[in-house]
C-alpha atoms as a PDB file:
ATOM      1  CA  UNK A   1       1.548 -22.531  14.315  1.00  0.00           C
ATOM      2  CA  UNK A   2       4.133 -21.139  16.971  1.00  0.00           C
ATOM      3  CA  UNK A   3       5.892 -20.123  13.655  1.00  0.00           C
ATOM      4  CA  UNK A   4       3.580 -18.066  12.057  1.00  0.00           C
ATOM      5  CA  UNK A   5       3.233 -16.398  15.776  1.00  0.00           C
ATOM      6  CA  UNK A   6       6.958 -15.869  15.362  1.00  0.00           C
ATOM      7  CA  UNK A   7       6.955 -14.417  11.790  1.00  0.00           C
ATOM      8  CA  UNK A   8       3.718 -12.112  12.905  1.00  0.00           C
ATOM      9  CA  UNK A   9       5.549 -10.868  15.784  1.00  0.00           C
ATOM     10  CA  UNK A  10       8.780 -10.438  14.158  1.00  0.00           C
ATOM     11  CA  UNK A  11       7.194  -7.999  11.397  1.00  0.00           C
ATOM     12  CA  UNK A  12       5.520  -6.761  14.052  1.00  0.00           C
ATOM     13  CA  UNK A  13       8.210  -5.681  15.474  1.00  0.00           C
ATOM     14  CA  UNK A  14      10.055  -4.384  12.680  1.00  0.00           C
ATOM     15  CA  UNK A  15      10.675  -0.775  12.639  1.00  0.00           C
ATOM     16  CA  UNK A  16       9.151   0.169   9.067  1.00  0.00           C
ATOM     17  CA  UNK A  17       6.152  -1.755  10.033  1.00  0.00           C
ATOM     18  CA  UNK A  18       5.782   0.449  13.740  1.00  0.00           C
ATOM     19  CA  UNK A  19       6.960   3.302  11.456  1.00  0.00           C
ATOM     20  CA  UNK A  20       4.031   2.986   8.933  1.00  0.00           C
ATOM     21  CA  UNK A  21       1.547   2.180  11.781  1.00  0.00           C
ATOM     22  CA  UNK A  22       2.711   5.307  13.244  1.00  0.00           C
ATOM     23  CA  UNK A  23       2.186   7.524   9.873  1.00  0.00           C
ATOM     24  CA  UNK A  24      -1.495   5.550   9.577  1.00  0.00           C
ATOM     25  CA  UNK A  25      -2.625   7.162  12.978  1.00  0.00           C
ATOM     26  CA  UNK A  26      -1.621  10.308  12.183  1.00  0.00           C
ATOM     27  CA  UNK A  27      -3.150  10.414   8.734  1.00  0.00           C
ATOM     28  CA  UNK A  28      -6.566   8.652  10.357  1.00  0.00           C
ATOM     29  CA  UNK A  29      -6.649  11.261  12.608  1.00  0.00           C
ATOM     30  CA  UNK A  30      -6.183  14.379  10.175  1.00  0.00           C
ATOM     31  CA  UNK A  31      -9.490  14.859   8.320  1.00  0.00           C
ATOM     32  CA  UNK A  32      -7.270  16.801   5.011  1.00  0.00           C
ATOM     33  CA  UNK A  33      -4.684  14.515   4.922  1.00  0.00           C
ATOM     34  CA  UNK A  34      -7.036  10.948   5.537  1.00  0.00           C
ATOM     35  CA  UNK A  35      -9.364  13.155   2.624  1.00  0.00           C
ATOM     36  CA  UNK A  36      -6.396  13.736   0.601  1.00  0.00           C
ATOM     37  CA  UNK A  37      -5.436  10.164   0.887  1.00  0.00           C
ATOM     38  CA  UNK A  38      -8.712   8.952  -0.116  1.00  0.00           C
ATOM     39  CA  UNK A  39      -9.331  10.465  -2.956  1.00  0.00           C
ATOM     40  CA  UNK A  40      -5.859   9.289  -4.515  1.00  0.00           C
ATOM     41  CA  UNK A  41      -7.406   5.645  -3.772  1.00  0.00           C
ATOM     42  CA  UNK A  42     -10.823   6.570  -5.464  1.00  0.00           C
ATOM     43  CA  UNK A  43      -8.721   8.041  -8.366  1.00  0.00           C
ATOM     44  CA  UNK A  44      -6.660   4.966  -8.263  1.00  0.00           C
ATOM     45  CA  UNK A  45      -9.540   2.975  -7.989  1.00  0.00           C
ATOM     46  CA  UNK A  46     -11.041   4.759 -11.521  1.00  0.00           C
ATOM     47  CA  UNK A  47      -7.990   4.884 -13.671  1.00  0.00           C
ATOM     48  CA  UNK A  48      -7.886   0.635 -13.018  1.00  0.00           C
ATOM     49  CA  UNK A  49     -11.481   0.513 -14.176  1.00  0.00           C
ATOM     50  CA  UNK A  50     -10.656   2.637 -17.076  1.00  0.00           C
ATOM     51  CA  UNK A  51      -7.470   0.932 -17.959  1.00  0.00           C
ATOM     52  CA  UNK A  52      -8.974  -2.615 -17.534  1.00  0.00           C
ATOM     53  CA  UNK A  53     -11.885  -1.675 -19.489  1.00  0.00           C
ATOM     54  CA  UNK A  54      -9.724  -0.123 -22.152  1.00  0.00           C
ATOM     55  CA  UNK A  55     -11.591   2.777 -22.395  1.00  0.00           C
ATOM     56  CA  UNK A  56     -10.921   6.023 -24.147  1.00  0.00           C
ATOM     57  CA  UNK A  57     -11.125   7.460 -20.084  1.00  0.00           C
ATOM     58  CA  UNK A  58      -8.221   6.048 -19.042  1.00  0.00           C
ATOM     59  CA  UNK A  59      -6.047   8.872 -20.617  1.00  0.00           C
ATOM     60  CA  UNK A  60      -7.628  11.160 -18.376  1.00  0.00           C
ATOM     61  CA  UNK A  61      -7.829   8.876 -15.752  1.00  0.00           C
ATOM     62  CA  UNK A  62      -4.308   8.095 -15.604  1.00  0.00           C
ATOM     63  CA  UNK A  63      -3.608  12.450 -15.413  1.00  0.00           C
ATOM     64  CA  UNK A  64      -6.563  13.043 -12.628  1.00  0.00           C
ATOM     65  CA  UNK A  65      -4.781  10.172 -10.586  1.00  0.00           C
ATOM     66  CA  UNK A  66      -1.305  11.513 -11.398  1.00  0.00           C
ATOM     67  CA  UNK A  67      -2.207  14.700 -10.640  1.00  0.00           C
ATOM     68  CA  UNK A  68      -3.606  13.999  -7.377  1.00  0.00           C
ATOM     69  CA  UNK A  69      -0.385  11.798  -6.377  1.00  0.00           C
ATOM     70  CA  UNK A  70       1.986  15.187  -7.278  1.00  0.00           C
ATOM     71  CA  UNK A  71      -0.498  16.894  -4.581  1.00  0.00           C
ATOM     72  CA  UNK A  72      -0.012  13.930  -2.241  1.00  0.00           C
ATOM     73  CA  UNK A  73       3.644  13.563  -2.536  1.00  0.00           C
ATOM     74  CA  UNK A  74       4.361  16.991  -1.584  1.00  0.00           C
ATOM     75  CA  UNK A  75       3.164  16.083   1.849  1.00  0.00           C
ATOM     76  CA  UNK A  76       6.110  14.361   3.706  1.00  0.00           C
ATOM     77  CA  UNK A  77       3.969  12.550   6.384  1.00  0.00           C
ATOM     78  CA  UNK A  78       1.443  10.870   2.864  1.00  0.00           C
ATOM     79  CA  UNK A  79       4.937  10.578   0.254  1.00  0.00           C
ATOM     80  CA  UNK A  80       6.400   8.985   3.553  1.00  0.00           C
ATOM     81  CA  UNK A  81       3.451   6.945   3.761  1.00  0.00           C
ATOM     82  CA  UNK A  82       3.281   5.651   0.237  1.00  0.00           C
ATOM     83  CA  UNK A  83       6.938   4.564   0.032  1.00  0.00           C
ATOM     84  CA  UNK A  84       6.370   2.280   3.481  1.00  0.00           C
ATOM     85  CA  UNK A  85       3.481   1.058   1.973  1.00  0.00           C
ATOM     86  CA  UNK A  86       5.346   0.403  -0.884  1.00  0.00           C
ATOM     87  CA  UNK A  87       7.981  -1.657   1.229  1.00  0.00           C
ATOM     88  CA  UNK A  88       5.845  -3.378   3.288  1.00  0.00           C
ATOM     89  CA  UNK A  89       3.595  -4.586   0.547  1.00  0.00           C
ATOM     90  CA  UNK A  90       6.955  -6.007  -1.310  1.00  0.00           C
ATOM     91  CA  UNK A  91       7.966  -7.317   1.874  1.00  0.00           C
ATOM     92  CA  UNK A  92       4.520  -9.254   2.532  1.00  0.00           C
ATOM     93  CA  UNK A  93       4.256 -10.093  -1.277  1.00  0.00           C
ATOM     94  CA  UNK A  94       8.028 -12.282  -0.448  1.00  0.00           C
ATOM     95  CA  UNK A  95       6.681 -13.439   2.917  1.00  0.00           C
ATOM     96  CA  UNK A  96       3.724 -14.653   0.762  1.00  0.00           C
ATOM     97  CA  UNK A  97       5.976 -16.754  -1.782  1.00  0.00           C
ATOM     98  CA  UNK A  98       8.262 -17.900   0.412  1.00  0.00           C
ATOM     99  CA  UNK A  99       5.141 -19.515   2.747  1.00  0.00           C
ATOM    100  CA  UNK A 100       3.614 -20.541  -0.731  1.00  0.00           C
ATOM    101  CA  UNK A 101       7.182 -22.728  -1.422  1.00  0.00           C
ATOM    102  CA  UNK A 102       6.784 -24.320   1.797  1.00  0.00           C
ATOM    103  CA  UNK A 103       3.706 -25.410   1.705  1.00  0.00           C
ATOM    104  CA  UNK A 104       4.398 -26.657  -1.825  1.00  0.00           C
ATOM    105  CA  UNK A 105       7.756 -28.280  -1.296  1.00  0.00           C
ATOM    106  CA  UNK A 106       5.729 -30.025   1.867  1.00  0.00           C
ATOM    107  CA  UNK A 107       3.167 -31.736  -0.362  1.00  0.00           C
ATOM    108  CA  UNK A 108       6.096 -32.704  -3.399  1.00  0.00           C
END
């Protein structure tokens, strides 16, 4: 256990992580930009549905959603936003594997 505590507070304490926290306030705290940001997700959310369902929608879909994102990204604090949270989910996702080969190589 003392090192997951160590891994937490090491990405804790990285600076992308205190970086993206940092961004998150400020868009939590800005009613246009945390509405902005939410209706990319519910777009997102839609043009997954539509996609998954393989629906004649999805075309449309995929330009509402891609739309919105051009109208995101020309905010710096929400385009910043996205490409942390692109990093940091990578960064987890490989955190995630390498834990998951542990464990495994543990019960081999």
């Amino acid at each position: 256990m003392k090192s997951l505590d160590k891994l937490i507070d090491e990405l804790m304490d990285d600076s992308v992580i205190k970086r993206y926290k940092k961004l998150e306030k400020i868009i939590d705290n800005d009613q246009k930009l945390n509405a902005d940001y939410k209706k990319l997700l519910d777009l997102q959310k839609k043009m997954v549905i539509e996609r998954e369902k393989n629906t004649k929608g999805f075309k449309l879909a995929k330009k509402n959603y891609d739309d919105a994102k051009d109208k995101v990204m020309d905010h710096l604090i929400l385009s910043e936003y996205l490409d942390l949270l692109e990093e940091v989910n990578f960064d987890l996702d490989l955190v995630q594997k390498i834990v998951s080969q542990e464990i495994n190589t543990d019960f081999e």
